[in-house]
C-alpha atoms as a PDB file:
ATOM      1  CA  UNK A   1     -19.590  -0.560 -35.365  1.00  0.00           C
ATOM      2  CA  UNK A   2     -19.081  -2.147 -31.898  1.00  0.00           C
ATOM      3  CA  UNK A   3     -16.871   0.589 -30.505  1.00  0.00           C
ATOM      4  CA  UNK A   4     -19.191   3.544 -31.669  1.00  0.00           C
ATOM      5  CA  UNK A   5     -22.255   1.772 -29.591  1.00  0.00           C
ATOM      6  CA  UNK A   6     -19.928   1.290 -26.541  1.00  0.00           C
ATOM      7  CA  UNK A   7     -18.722   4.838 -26.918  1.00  0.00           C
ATOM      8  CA  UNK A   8     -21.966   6.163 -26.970  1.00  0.00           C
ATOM      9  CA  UNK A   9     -23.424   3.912 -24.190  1.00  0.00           C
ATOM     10  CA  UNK A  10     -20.461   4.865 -22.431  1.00  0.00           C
ATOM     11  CA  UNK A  11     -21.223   8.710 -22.776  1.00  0.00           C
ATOM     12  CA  UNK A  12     -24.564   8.209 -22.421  1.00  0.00           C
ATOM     13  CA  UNK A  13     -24.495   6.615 -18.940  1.00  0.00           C
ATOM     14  CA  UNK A  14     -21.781   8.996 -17.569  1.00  0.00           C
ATOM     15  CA  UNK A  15     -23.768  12.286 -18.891  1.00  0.00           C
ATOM     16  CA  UNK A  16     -27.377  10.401 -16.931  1.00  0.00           C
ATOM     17  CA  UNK A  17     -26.571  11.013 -13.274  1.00  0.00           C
ATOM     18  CA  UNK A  18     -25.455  14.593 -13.626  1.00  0.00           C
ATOM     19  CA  UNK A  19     -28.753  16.158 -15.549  1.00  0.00           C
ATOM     20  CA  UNK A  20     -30.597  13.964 -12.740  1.00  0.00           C
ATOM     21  CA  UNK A  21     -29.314  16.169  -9.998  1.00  0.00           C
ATOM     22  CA  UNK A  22     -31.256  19.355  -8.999  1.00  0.00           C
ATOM     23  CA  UNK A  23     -28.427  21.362  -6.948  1.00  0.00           C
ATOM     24  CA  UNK A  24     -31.322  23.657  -5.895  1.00  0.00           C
ATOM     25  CA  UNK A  25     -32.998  21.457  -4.090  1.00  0.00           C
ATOM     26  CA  UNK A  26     -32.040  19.928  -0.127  1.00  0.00           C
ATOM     27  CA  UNK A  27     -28.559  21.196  -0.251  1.00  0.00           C
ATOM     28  CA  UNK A  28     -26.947  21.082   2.812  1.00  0.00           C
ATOM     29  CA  UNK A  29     -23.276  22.319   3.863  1.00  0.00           C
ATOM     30  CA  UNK A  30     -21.175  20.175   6.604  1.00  0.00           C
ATOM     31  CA  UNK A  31     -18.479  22.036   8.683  1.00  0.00           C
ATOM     32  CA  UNK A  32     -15.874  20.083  10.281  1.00  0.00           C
ATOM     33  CA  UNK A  33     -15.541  20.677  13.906  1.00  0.00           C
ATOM     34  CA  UNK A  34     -11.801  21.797  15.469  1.00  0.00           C
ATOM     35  CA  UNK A  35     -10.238  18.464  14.509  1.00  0.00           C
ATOM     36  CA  UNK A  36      -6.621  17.709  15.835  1.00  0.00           C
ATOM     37  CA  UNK A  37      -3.999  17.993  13.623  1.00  0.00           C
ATOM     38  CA  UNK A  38      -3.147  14.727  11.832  1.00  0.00           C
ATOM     39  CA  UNK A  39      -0.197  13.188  13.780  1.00  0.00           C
ATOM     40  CA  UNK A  40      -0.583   9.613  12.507  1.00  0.00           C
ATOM     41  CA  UNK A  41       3.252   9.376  12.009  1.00  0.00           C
ATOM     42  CA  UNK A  42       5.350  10.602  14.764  1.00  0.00           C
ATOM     43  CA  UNK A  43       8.279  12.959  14.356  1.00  0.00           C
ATOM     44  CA  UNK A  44      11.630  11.352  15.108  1.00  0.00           C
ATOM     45  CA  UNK A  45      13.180  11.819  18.578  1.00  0.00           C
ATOM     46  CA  UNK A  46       9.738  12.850  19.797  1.00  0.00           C
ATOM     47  CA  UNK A  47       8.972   9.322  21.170  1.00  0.00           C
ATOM     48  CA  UNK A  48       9.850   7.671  24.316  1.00  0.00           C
ATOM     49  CA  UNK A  49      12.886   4.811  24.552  1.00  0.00           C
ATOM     50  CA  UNK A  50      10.988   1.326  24.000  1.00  0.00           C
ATOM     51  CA  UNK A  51      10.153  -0.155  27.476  1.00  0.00           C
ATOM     52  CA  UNK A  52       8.803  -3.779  26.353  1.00  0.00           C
ATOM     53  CA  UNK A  53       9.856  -5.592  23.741  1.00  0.00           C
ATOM     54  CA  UNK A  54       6.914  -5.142  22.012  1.00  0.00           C
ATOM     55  CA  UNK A  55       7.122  -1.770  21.731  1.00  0.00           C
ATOM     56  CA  UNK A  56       8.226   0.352  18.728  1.00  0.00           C
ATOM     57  CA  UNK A  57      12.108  -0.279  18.012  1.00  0.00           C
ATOM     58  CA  UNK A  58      11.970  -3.053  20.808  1.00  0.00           C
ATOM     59  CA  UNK A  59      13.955  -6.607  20.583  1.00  0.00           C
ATOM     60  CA  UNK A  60      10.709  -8.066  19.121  1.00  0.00           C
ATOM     61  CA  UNK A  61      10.506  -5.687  15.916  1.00  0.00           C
ATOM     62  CA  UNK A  62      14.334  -5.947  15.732  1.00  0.00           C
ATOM     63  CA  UNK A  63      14.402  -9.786  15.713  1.00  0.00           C
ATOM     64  CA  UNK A  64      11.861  -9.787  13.858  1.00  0.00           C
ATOM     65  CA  UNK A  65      13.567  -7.514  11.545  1.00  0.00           C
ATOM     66  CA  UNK A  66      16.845 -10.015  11.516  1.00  0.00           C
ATOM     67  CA  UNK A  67      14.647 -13.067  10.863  1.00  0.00           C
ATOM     68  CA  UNK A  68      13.536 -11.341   7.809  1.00  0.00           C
ATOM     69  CA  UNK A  69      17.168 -10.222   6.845  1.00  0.00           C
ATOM     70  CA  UNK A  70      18.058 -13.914   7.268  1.00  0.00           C
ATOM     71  CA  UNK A  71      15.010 -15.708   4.820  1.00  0.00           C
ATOM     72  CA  UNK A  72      16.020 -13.152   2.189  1.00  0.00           C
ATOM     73  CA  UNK A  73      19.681 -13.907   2.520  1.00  0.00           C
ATOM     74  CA  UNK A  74      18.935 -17.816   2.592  1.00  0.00           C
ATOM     75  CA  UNK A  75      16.710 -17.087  -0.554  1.00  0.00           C
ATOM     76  CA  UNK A  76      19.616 -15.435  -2.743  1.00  0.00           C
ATOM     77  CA  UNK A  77      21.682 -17.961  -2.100  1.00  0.00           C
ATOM     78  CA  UNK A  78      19.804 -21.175  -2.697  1.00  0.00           C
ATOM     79  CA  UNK A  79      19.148 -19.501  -6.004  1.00  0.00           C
ATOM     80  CA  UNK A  80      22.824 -18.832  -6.850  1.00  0.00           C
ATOM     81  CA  UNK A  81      23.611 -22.216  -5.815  1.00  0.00           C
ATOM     82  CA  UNK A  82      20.819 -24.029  -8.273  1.00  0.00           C
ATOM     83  CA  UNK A  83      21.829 -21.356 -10.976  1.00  0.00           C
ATOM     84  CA  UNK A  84      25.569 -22.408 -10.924  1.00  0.00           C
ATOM     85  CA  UNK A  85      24.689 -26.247 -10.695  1.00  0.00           C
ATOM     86  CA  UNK A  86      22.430 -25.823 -13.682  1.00  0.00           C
ATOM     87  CA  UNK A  87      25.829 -23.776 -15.596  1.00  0.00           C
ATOM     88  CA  UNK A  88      27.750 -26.425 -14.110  1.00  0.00           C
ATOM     89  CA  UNK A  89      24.790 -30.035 -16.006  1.00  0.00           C
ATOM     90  CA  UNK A  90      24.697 -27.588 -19.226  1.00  0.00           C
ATOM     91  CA  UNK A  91      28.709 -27.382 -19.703  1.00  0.00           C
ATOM     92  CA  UNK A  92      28.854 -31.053 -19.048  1.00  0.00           C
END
């Protein structure tokens, strides 16, 4: 009994907004002026050498880059470590 009211409260909300609408009425039309061309992610090669080391593929992204090697590296093997000294209590 519950699911038929929530289906048809369900449909019945949904079906509300679109009879509301009058599409003859205060219709407009927007036209997009000559936008660029989306560029938002560079080709490869097309960018210049890094300059700073803040730039894009400079020593700060690549450290920063090794740090995170590094944490993920220490991560794995603290876990292998605990994992074989738990194997190691349970066989004893």
């Amino acid at each position: 009994m519950r699911l038929v009211v929530v289906v048809l409260l369900v449909v019945a909300l949904s079906a509300t907004p679109a009879a509301a609408q009058d599409p003859g009425t205060g219709t407009t039309t927007t036209t997009l002026a000559g936008l660029p061309a989306p560029d938002i992610i560079p080709r490869p090669n097309t960018d210049s050498a890094p300059t700073e080391a803040g730039d894009r593929g400079g020593a700060l992204q690549l450290g920063l880059l090794g740090l995170v090697a590094v944490a993920i590296a220490g991560g794995v093997v603290v876990l292998v470590r605990q994992s074989r000294r738990a194997r190691a209590d349970e066989s004893s």
